[in-house]
PDB file of N, CA and C in Angstrom:
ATOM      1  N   UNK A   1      86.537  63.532  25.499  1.00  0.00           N
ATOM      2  CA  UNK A   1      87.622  63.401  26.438  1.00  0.00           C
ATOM      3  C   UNK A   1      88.917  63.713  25.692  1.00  0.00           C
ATOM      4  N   UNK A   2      89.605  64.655  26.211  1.00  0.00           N
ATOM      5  CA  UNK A   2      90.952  65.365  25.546  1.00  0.00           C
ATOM      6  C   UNK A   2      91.882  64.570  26.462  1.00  0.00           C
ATOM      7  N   UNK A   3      93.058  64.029  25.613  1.00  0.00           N
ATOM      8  CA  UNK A   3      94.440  63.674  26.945  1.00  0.00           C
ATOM      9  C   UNK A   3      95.236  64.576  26.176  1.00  0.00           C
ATOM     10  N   UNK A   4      95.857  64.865  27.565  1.00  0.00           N
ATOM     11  CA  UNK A   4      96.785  65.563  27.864  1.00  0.00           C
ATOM     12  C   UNK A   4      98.104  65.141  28.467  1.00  0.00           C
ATOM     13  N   UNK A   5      99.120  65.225  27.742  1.00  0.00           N
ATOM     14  CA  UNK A   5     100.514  65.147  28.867  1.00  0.00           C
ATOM     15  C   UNK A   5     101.191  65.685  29.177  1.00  0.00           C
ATOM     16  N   UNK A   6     101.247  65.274  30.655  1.00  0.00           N
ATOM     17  CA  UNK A   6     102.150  65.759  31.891  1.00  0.00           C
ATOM     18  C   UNK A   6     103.468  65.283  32.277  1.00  0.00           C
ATOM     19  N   UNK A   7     104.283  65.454  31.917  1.00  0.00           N
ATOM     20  CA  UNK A   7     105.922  65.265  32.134  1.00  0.00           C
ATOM     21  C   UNK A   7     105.586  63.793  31.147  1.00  0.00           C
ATOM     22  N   UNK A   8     105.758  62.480  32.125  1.00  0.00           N
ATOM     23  CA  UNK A   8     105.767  60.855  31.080  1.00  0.00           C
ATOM     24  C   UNK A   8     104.712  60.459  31.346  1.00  0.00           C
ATOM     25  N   UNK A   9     103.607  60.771  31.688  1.00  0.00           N
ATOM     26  CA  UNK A   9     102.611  60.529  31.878  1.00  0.00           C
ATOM     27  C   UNK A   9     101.198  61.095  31.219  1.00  0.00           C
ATOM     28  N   UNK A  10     100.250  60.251  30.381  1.00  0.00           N
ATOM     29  CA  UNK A  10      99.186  60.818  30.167  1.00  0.00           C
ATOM     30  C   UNK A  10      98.151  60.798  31.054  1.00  0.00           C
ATOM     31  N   UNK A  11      97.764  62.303  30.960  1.00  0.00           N
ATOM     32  CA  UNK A  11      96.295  62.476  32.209  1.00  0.00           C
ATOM     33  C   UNK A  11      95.145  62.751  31.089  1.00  0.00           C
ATOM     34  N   UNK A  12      94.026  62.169  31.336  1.00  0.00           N
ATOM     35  CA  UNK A  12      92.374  62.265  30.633  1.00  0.00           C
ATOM     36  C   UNK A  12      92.314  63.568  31.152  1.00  0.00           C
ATOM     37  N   UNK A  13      91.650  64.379  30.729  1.00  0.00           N
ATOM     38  CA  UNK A  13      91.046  65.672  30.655  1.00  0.00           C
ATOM     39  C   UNK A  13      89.363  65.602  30.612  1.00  0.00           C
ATOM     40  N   UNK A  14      88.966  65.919  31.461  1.00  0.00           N
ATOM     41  CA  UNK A  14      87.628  65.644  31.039  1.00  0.00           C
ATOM     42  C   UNK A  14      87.090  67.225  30.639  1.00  0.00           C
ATOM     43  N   UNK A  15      86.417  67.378  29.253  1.00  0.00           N
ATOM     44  CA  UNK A  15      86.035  69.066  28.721  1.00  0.00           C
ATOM     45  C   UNK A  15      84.772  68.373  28.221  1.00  0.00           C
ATOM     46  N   UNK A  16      83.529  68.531  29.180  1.00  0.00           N
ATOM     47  CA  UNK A  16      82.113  68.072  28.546  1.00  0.00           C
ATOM     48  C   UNK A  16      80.921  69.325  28.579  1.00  0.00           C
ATOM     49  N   UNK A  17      81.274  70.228  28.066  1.00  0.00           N
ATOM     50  CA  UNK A  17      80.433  71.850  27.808  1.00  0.00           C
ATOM     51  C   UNK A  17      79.056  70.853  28.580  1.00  0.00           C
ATOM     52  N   UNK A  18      78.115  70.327  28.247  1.00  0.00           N
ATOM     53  CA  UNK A  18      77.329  70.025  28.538  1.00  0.00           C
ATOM     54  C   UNK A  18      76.738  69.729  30.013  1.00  0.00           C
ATOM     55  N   UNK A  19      78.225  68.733  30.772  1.00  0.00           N
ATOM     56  CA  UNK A  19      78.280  68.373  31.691  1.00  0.00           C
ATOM     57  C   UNK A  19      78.232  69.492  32.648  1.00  0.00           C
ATOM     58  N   UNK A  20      79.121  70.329  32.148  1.00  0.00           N
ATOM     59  CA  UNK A  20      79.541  71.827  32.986  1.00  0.00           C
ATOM     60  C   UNK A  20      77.934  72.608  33.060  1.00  0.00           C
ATOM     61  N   UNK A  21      77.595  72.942  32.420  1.00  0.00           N
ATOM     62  CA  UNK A  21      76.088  73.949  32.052  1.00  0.00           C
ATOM     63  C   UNK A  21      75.406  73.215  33.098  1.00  0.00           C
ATOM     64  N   UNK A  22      75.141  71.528  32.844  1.00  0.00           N
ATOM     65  CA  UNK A  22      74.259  71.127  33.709  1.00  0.00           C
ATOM     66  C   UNK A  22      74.579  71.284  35.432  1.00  0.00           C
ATOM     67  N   UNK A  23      75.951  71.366  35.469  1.00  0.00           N
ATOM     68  CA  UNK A  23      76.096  71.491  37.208  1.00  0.00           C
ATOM     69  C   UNK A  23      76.194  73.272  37.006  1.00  0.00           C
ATOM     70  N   UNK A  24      76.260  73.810  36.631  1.00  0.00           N
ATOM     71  CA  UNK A  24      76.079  75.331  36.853  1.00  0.00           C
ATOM     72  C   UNK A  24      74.794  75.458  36.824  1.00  0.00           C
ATOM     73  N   UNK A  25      73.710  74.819  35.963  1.00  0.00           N
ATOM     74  CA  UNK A  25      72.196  74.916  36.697  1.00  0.00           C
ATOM     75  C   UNK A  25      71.896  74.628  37.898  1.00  0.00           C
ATOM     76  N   UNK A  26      72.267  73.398  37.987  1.00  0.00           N
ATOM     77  CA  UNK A  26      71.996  73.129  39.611  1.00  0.00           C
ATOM     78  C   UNK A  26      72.506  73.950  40.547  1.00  0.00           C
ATOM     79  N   UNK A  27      73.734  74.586  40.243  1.00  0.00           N
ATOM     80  CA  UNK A  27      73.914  75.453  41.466  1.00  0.00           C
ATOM     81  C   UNK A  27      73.851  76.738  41.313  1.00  0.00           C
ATOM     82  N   UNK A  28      72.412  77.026  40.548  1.00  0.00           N
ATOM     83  CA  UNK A  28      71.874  78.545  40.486  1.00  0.00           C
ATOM     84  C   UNK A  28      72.668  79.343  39.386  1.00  0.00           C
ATOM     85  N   UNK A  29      73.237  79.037  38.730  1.00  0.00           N
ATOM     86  CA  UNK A  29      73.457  79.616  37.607  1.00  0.00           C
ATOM     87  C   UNK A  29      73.035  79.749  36.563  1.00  0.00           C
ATOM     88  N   UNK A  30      72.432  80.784  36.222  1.00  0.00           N
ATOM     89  CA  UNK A  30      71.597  81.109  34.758  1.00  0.00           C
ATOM     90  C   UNK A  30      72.283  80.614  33.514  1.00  0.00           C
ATOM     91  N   UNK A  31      71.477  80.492  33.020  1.00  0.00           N
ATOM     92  CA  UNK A  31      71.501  79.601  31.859  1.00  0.00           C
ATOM     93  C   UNK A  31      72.654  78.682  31.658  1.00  0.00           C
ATOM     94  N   UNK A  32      73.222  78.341  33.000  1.00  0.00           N
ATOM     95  CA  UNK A  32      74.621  77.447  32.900  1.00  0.00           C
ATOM     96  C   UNK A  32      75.754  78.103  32.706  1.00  0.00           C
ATOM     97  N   UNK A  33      75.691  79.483  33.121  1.00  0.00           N
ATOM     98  CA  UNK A  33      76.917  80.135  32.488  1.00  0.00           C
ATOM     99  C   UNK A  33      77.639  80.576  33.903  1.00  0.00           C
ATOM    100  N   UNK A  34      78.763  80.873  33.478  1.00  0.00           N
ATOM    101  CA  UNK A  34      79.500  81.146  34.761  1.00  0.00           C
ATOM    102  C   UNK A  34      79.736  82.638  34.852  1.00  0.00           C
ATOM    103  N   UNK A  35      79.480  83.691  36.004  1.00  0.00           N
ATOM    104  CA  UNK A  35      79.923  84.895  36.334  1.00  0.00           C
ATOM    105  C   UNK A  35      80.721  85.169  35.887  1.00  0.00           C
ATOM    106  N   UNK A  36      81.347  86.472  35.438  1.00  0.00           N
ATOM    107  CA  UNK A  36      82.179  87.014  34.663  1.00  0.00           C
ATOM    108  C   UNK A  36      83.537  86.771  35.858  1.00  0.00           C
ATOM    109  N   UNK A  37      84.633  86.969  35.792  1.00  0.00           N
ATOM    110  CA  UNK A  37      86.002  86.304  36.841  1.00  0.00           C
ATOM    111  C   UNK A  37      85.807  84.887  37.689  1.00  0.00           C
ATOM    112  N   UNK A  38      84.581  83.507  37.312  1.00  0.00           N
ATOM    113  CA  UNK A  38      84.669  83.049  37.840  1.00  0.00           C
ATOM    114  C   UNK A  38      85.036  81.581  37.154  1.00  0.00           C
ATOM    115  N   UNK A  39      85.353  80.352  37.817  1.00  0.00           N
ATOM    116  CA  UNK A  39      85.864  79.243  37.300  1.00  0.00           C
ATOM    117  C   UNK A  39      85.366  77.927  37.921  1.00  0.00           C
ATOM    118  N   UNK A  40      84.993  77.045  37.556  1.00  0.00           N
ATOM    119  CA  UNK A  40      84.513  75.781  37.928  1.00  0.00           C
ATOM    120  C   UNK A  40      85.924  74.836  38.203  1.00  0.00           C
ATOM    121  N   UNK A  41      85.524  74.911  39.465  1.00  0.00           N
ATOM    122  CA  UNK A  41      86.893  74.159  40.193  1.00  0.00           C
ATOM    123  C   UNK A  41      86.892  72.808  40.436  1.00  0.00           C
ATOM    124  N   UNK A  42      87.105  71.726  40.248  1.00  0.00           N
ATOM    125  CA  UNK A  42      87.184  70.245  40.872  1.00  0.00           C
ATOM    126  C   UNK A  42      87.763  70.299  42.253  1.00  0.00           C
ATOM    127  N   UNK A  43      86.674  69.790  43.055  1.00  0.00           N
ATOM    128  CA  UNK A  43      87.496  69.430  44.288  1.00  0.00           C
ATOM    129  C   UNK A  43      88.093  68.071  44.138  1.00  0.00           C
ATOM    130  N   UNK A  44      87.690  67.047  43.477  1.00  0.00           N
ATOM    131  CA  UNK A  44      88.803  66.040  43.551  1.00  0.00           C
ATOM    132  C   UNK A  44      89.187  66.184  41.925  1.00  0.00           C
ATOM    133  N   UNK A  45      90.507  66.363  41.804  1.00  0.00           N
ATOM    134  CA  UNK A  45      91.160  66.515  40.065  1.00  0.00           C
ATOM    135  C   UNK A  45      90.560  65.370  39.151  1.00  0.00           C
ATOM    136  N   UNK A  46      89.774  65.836  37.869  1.00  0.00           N
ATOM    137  CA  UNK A  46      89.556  65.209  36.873  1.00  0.00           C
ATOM    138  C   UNK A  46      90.860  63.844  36.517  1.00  0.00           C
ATOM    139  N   UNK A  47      92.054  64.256  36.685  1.00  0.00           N
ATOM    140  CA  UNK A  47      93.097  63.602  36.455  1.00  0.00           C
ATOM    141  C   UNK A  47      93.057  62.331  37.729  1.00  0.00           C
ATOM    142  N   UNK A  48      92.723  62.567  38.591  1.00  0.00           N
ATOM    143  CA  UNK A  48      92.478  61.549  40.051  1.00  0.00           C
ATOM    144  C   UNK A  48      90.908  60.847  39.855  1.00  0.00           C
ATOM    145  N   UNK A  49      90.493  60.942  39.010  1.00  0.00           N
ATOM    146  CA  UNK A  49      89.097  60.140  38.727  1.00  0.00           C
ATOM    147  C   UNK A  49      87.909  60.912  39.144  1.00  0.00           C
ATOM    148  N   UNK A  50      88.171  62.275  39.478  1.00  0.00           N
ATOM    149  CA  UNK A  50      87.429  63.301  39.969  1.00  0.00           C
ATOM    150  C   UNK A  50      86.172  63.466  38.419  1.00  0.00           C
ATOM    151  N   UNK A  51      85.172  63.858  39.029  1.00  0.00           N
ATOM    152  CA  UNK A  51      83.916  63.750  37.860  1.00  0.00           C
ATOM    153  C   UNK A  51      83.435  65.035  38.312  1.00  0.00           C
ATOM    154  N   UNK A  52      82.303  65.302  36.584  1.00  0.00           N
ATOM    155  CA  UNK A  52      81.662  66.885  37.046  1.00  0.00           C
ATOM    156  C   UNK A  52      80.511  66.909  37.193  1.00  0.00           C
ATOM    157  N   UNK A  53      80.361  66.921  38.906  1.00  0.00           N
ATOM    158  CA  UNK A  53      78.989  66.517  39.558  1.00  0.00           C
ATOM    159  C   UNK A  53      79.089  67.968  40.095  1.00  0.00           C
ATOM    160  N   UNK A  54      77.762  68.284  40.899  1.00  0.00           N
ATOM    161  CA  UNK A  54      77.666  69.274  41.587  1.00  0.00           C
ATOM    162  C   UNK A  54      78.033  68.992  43.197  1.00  0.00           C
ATOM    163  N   UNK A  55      78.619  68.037  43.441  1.00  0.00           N
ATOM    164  CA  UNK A  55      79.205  67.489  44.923  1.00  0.00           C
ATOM    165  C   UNK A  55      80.552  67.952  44.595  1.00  0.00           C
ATOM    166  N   UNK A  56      80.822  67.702  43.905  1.00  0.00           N
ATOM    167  CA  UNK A  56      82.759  67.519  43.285  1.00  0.00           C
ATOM    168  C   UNK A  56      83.271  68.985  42.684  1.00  0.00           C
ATOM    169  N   UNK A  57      82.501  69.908  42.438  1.00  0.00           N
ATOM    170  CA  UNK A  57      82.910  71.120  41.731  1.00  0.00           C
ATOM    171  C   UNK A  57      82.152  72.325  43.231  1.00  0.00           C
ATOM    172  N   UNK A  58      82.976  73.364  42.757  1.00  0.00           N
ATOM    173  CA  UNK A  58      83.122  74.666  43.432  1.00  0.00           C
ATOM    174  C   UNK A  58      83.008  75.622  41.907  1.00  0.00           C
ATOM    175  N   UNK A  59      82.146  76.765  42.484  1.00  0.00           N
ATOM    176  CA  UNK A  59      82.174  78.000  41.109  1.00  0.00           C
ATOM    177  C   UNK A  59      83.496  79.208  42.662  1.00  0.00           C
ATOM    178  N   UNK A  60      84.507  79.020  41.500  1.00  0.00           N
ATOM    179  CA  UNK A  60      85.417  80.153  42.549  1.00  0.00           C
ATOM    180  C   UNK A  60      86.252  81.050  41.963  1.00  0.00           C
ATOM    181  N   UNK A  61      86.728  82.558  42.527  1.00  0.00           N
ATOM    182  CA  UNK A  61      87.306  83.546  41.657  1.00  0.00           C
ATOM    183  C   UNK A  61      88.831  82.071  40.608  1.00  0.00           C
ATOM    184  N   UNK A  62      88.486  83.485  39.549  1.00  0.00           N
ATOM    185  CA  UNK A  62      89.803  83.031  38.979  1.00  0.00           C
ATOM    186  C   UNK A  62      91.347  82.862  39.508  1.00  0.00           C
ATOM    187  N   UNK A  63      91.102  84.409  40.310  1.00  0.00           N
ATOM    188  CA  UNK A  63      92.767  84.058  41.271  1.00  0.00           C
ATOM    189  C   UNK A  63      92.682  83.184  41.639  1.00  0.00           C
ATOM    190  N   UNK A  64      91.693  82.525  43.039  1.00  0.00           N
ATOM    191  CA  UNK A  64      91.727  81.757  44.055  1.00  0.00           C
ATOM    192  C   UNK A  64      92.157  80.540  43.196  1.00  0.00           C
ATOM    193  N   UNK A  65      91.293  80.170  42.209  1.00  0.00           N
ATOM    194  CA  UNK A  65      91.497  79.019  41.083  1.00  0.00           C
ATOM    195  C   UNK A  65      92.774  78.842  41.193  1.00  0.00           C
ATOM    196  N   UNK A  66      93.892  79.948  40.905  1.00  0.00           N
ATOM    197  CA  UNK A  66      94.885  80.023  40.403  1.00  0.00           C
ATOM    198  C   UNK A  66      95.847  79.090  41.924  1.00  0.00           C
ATOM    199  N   UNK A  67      95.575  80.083  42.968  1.00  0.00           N
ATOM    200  CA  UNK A  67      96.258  79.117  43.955  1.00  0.00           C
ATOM    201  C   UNK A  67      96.193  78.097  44.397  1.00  0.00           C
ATOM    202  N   UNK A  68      94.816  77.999  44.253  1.00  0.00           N
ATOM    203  CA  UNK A  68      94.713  76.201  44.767  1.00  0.00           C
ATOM    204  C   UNK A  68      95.882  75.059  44.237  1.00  0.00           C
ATOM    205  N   UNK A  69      95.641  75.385  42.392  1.00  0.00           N
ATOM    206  CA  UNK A  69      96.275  74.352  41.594  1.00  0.00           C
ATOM    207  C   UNK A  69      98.226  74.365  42.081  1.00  0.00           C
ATOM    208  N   UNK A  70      98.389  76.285  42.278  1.00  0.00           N
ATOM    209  CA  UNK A  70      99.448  76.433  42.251  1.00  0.00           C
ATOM    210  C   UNK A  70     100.047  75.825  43.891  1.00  0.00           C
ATOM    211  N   UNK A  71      99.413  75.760  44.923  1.00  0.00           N
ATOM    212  CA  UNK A  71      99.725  75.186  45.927  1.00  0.00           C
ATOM    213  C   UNK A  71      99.609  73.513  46.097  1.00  0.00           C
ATOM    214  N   UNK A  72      98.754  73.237  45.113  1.00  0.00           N
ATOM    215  CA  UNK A  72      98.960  71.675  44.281  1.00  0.00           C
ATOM    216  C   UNK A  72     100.125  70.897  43.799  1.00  0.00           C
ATOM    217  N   UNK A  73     100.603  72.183  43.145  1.00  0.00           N
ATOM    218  CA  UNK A  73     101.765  71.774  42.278  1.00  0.00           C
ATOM    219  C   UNK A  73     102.781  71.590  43.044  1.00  0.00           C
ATOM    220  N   UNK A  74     102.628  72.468  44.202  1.00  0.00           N
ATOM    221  CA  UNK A  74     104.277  72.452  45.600  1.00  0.00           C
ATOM    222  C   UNK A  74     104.251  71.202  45.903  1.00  0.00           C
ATOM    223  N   UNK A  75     103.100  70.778  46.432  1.00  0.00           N
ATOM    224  CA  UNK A  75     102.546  69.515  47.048  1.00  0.00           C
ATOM    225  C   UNK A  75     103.115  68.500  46.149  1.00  0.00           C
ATOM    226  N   UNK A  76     103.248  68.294  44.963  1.00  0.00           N
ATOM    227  CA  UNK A  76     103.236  67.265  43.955  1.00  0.00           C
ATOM    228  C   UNK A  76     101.886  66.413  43.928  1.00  0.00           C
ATOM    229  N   UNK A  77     100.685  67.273  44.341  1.00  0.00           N
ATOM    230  CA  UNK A  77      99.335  66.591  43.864  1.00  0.00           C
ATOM    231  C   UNK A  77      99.256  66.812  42.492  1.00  0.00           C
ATOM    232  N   UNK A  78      99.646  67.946  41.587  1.00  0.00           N
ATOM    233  CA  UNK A  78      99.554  67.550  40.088  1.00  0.00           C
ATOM    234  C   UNK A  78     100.504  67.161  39.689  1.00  0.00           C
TER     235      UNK A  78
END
């Protein structure tokens, strides 16, 4: 578990290679690896108590990745 901080606040990071491989098996991904432009997304943020289950994660382009967080950030969800 890596922390990380965000403005005055520390957020947990959760980075568990292991954890990741195992939900990319389950959801049909060879050998746990992810498609070339693609990204393992949290639907509820690691930082919000969000975990890396295969209920809680999305495999989605890198752009799209990109907007979600960035339409996050308008919001003040991150």
């Amino acid at each position: 578990m890596v922390k990380r901080k965000v403005g005055k606040t520390k957020v947990k990071k959760e980075r568990n290679p292991k954890k990741v491989k195992i939900v990319l098996e389950k959801k049909g991904n060879k050998e746990g690896k992810l498609p070339k432009d693609k990204e393992l997304h949290h639907v509820k943020p690691v930082a919000e108590g969000g975990k890396t289950t295969p209920k809680n994660t999305r495999v989605i382009s890198k752009a799209k990745h990109k907007k979600i967080h960035k339409n996050r950030r308008k919001r003040g969800k991150i």
